[in-house]
Protein backbone atom coordinates (compact mmCIF):
# COMPACT_ATOMS: atom_id res chain seq x y z
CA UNK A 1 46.80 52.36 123.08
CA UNK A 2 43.28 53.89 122.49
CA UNK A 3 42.05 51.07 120.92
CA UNK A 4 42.45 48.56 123.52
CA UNK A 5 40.90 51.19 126.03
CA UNK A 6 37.29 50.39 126.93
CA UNK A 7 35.21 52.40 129.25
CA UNK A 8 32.24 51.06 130.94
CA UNK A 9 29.86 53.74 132.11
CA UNK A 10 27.63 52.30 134.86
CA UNK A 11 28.26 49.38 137.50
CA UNK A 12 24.77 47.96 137.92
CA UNK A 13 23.42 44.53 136.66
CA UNK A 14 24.39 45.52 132.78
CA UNK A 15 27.26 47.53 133.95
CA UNK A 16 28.81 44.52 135.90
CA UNK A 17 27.99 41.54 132.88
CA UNK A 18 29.37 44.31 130.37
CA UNK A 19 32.72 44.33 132.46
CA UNK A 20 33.28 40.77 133.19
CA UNK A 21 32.50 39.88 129.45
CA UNK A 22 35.04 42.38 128.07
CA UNK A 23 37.62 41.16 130.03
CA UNK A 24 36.70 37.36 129.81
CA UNK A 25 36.65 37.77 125.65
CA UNK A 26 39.63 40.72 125.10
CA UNK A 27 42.79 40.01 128.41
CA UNK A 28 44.50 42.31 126.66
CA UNK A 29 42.60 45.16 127.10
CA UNK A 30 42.44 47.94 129.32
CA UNK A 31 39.22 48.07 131.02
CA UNK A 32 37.90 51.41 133.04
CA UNK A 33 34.82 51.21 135.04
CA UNK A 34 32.48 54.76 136.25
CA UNK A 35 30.50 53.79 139.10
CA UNK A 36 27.72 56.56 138.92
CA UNK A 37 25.47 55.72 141.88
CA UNK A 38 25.43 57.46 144.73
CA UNK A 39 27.09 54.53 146.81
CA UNK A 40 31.44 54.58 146.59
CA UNK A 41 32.53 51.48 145.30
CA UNK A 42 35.85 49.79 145.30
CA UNK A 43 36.94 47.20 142.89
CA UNK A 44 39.00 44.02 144.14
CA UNK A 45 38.96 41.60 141.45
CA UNK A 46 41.48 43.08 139.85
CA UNK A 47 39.90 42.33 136.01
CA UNK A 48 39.19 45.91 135.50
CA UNK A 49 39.43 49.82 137.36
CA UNK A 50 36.49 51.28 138.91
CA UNK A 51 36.31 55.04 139.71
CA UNK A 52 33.39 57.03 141.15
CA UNK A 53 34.24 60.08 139.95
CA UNK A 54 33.47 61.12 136.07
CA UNK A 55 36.90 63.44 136.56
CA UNK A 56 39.01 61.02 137.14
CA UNK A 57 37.43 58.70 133.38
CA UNK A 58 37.98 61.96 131.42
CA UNK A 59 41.91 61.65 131.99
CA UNK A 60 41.77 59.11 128.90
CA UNK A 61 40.66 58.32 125.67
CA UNK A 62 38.90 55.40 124.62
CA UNK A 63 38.64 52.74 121.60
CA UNK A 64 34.90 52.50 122.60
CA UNK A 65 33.09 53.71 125.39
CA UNK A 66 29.68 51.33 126.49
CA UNK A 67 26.54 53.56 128.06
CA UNK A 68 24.73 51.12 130.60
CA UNK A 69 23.43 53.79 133.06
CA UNK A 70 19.56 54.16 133.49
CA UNK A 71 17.88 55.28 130.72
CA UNK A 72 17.04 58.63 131.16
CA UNK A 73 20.96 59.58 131.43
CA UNK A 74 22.29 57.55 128.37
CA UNK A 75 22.52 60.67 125.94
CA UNK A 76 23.63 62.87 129.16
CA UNK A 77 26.12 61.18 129.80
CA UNK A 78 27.43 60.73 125.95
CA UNK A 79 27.18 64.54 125.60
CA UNK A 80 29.65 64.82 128.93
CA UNK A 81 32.29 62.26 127.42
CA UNK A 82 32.11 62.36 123.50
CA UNK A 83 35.06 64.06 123.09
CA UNK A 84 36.96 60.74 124.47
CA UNK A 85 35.59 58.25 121.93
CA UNK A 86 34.47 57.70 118.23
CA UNK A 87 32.67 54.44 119.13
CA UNK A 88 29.75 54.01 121.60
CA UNK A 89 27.69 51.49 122.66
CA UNK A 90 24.11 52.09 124.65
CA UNK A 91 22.39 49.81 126.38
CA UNK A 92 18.82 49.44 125.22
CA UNK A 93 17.12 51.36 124.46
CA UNK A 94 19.17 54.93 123.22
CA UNK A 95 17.35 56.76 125.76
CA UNK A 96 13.59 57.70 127.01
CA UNK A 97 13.70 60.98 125.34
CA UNK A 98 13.04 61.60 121.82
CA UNK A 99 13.90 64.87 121.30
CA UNK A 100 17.48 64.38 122.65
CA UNK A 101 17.66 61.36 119.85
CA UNK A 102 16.76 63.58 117.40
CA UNK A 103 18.96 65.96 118.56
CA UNK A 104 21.88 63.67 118.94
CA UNK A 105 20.92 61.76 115.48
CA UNK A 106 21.45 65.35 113.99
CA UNK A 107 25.26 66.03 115.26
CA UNK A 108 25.91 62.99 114.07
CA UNK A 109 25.60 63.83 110.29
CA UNK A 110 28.59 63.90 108.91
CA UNK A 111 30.60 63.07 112.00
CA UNK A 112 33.44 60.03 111.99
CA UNK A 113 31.46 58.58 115.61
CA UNK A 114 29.98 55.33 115.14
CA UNK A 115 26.87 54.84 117.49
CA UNK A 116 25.62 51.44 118.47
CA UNK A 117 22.34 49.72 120.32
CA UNK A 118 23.02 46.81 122.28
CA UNK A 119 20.11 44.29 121.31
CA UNK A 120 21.69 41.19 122.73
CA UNK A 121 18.69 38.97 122.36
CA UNK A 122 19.72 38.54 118.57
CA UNK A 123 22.21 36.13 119.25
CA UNK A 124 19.88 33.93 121.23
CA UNK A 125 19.87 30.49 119.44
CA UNK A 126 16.02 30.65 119.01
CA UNK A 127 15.90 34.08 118.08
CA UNK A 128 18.50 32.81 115.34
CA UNK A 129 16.75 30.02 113.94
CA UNK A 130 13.22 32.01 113.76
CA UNK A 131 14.92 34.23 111.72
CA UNK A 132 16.90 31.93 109.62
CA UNK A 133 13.25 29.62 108.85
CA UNK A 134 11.63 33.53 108.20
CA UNK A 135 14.89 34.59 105.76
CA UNK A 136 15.22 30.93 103.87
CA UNK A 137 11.26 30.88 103.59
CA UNK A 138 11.73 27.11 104.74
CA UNK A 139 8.00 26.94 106.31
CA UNK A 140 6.65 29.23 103.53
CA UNK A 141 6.10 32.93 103.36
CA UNK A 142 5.60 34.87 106.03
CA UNK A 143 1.88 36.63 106.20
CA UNK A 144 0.98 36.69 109.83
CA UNK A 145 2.43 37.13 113.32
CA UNK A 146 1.59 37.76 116.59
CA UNK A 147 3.97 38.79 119.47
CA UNK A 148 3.50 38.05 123.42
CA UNK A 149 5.43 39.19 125.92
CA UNK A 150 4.76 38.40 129.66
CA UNK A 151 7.55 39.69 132.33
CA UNK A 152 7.44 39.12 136.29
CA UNK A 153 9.57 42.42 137.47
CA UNK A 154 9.64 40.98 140.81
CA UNK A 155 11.69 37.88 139.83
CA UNK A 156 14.39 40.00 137.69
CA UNK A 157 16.50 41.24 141.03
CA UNK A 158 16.88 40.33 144.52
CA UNK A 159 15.67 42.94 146.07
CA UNK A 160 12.40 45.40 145.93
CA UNK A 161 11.33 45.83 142.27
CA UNK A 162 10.21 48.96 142.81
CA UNK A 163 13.33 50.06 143.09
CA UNK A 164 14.49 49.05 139.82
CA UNK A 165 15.42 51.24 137.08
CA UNK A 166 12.54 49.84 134.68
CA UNK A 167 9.63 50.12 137.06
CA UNK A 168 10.29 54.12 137.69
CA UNK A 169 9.16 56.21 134.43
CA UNK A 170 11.51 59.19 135.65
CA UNK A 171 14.46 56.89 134.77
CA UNK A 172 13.08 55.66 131.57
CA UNK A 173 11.44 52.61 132.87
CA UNK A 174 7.96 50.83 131.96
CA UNK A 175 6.85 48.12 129.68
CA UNK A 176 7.83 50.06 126.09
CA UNK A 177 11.25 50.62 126.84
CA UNK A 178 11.96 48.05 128.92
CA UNK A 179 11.09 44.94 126.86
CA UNK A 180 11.71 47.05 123.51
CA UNK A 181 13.51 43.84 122.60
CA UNK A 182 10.67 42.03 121.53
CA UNK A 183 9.73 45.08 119.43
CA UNK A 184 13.54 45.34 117.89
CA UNK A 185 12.94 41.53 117.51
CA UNK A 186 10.05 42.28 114.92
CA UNK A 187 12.07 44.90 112.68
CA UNK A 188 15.00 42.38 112.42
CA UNK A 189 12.73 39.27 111.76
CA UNK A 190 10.89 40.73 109.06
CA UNK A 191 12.30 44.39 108.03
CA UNK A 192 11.10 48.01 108.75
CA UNK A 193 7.81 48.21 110.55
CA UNK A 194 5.30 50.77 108.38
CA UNK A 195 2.97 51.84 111.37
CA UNK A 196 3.15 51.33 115.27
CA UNK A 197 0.27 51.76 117.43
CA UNK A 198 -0.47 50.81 120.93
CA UNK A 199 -3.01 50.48 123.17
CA UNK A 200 -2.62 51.36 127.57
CA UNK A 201 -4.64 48.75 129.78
CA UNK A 202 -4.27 49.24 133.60
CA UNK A 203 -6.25 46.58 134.42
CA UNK A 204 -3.51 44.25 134.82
């Protein structure tokens, strides 16, 4: 059945946790895996099907299809496969490239697709209980805050970081986009942000 169809788009580090959780939370469902690197892998667990050709995914439909390719190809590769699903799923964030939000937010007027934004850092326990003591007002009302974030790219992988998705601006990498959590963190903490601004120091 359609439904219990999911297909995975991407096999890298989100790729691979999206997979195993899928199957670990829903056995009963059909799980299809695009490998869309350049290197041909094979699948032996046996959990889920991997294919490394985008052909060979299109012979389906899908109850959801989940986008976890680099950024810069999360919106090409929904326009190449959103005739198989009405649900979607991208990986954080939608994609480096405004215009093709605003392009894709516009086709989606009136359509029956549902389009989703994996922020998984929501369901962190602390993340829960800030908001909770900012919602039930339990240390007062909020006024002020102030947001750090501090990241060591060279201890996310084993292996070079420069090779990494998130350190290569062609592929929708750098600081932004890459720890957008912490700015998705402040929208959800406290409502819609009025004004952004940001300042660039290379000094760093």
């Amino acid at each position: 059945m359609r439904e219990k169809r999911i297909l995975i788009v991407g096999h890298g580090g989100a790729g691979k946790r999206f997979a195993e959780n899928v199957t670990e939370l829903q056995d009963d469902c059909e799980v299809v895996v695009l490998n869309t690197s350049h290197e041909k892998k094979q699948e032996t667990t046996g959990k889920y099907e991997l294919y490394n050709d985008l052909e060979q995914v299109r012979e389906k439909v899908y109850g959801a299809i989940i986008i976890a390719v680099p950024t810069s190809e999360h919106i090409n590769y929904y326009e190449k496969l959103k005739d198989l699903s009405n649900v979607f799923l991208f990986e954080k964030p939608i994609d480096a490239d405004f215009t093709k939000i605003e392009r894709m937010a516009y086709d989606l007027i009136n359509s029956e697709k549902k389009v989703f934004v994996n922020f998984q850092k929501r369901y962190l326990g602390s993340w829960q209980k800030a908001k909770s003591i900012i919602v039930n007002g339990s240390l007062g009302e909020f006024e002020y805050g102030s947001v750090s974030v501090q990241s060591n790219m060279k201890l996310w992988r084993n292996k070079n970081y420069l090779c990494l998705y998130a350190a290569q601006k062609k592929l929708g990498g750098g600081a932004v986009l890459t720890e957008c959590h912490e700015i998705d963190a402040i929208n959800w903490f406290i409502g819609d942000v009025a004004d952004v601004s940001g300042v660039k120091n290379f000094n760093h």
